[in-house]
Protein backbone atom coordinates (compact mmCIF):
# COMPACT_ATOMS: atom_id res chain seq x y z
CA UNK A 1 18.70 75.67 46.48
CA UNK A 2 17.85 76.24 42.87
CA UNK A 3 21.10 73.66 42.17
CA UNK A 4 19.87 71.11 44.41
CA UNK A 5 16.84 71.30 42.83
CA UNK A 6 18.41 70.95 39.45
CA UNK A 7 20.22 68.09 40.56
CA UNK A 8 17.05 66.43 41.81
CA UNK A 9 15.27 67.27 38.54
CA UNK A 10 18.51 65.76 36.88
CA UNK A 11 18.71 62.88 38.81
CA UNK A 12 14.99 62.05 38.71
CA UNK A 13 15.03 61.93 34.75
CA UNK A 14 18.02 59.93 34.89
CA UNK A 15 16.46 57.28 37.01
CA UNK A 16 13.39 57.50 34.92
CA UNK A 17 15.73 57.01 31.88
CA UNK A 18 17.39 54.18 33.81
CA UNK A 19 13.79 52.54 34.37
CA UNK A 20 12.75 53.17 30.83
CA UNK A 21 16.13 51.65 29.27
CA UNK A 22 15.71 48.72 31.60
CA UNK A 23 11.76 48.69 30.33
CA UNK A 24 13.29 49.02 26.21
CA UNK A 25 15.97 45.62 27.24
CA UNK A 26 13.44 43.85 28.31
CA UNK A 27 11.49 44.58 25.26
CA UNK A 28 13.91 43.66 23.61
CA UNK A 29 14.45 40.02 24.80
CA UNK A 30 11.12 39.56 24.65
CA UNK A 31 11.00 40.43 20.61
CA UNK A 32 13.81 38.39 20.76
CA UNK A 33 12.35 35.26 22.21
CA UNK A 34 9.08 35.77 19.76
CA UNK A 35 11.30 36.08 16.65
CA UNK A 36 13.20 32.42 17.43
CA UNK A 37 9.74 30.96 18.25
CA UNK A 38 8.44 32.22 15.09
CA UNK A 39 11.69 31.07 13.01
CA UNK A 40 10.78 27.52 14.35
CA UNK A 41 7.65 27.73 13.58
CA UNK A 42 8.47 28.83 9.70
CA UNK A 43 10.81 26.03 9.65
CA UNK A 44 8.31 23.41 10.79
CA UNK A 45 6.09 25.00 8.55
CA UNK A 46 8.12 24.21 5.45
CA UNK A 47 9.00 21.29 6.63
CA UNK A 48 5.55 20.45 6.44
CA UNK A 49 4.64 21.96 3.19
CA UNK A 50 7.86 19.98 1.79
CA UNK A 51 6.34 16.21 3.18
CA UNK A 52 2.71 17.54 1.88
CA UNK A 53 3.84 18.26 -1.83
CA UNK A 54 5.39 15.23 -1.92
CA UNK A 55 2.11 13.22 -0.68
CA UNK A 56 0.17 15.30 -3.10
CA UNK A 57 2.98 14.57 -5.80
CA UNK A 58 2.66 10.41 -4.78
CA UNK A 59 -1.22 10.52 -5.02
CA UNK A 60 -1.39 12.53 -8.07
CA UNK A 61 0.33 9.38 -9.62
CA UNK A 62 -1.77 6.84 -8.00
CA UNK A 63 -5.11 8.89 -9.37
CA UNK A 64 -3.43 9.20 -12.30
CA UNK A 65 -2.47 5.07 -12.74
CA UNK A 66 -6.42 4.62 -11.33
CA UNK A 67 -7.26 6.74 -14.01
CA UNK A 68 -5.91 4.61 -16.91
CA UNK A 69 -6.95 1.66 -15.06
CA UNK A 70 -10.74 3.14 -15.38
CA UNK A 71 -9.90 3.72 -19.43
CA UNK A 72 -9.00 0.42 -19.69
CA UNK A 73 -12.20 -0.85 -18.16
CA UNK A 74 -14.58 1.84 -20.03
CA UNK A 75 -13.12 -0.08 -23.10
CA UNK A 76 -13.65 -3.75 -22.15
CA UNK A 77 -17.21 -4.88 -23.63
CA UNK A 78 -18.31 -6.79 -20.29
CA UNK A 79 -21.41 -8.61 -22.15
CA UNK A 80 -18.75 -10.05 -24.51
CA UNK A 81 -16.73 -11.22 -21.87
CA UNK A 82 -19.52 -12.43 -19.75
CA UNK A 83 -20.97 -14.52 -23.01
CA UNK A 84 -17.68 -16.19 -23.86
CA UNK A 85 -17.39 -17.11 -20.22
CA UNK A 86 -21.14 -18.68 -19.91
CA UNK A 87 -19.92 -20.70 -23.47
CA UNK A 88 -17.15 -21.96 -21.79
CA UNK A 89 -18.87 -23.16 -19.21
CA UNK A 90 -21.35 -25.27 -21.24
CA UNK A 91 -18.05 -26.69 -22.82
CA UNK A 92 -17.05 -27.50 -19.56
CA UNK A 93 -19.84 -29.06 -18.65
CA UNK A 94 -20.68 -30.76 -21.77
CA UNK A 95 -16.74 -32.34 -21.72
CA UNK A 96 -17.31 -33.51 -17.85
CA UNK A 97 -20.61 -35.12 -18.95
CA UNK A 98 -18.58 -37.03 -21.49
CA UNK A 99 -15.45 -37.28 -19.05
CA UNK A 100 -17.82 -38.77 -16.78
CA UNK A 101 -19.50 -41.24 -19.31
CA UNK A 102 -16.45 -42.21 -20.79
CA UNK A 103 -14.75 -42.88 -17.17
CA UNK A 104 -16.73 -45.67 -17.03
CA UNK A 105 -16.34 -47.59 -19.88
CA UNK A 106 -12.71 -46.83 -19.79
CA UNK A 107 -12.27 -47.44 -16.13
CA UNK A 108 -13.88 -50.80 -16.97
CA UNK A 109 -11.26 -51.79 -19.58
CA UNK A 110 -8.48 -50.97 -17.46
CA UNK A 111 -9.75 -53.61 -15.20
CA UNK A 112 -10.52 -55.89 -17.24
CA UNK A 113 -6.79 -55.63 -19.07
CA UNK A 114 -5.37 -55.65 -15.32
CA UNK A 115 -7.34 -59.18 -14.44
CA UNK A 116 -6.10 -60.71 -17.96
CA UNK A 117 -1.94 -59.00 -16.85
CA UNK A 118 -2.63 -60.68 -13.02
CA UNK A 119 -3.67 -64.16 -14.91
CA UNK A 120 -1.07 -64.25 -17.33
CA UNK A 121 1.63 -63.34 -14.56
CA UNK A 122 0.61 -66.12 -12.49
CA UNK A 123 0.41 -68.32 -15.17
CA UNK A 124 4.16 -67.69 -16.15
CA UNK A 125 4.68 -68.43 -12.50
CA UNK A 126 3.38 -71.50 -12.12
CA UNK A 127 5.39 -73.06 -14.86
CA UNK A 128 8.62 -71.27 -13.78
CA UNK A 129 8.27 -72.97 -10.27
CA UNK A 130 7.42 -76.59 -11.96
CA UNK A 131 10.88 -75.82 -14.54
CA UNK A 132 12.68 -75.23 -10.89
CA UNK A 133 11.29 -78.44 -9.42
């Protein structure tokens, strides 16, 4: 009897080995499964840290262009500017005024040199139809 029981003990660890080394597989797979997930998430990771450098690289340059664009206008003396512009202006004005006046007077002459080109033209007209005749 003391064999049998031996043999039962024996078996009984065995099968409890069995269950365990069936328990450690599954373990396994599982740490398997977790260490794929977590490679794809590193690589999505990086892939994301790659496509953020470069953003931060591209607006780096734009603050960096805005930047001299700001140093440019720190330098630019704005009453200046805006006090050759109003002169201008009063040019402008002043040389429409006299556009304007002149217009006239000119306008006028035209006319009066198109009335004198009509009556001359018909003139010539009237005595090339009487040299016909």
């Amino acid at each position: 009897m003391l064999a049998d029981e031996r043999q039962e003990k024996e078996l009984a660890n065995q099968r409890a080995q069995l269950t365990s080394n069936a328990a450690l597989w599954d373990q396994l797979a599982e740490a398997e499964k977790r260490e794929q997930i977590t490679k794809q998430e590193l690589t999505l990771t990086k892939l994301s840290l790659a496509s953020y450098e470069k953003l931060i690289e591209k607006l780096q340059g734009e603050l960096e262009n805005k930047m001299k664009d700001l140093e440019i206008l720190e330098n630019i003396d704005l009453n200046r500017i805006l006090t050759e512009l109003k002169s201008r202006d009063r040019k402008i004005e002043q040389l429409s005024a006299v556009d304007r006046a002149g217009k006239g007077s000119a306008l006028h002459a035209v006319r009066q040199q198109s009335q004198k080109e009509v009556h001359d033209l018909k003139g010539r007209l009237l005595r090339e139809r009487e040299m016909k005749l």
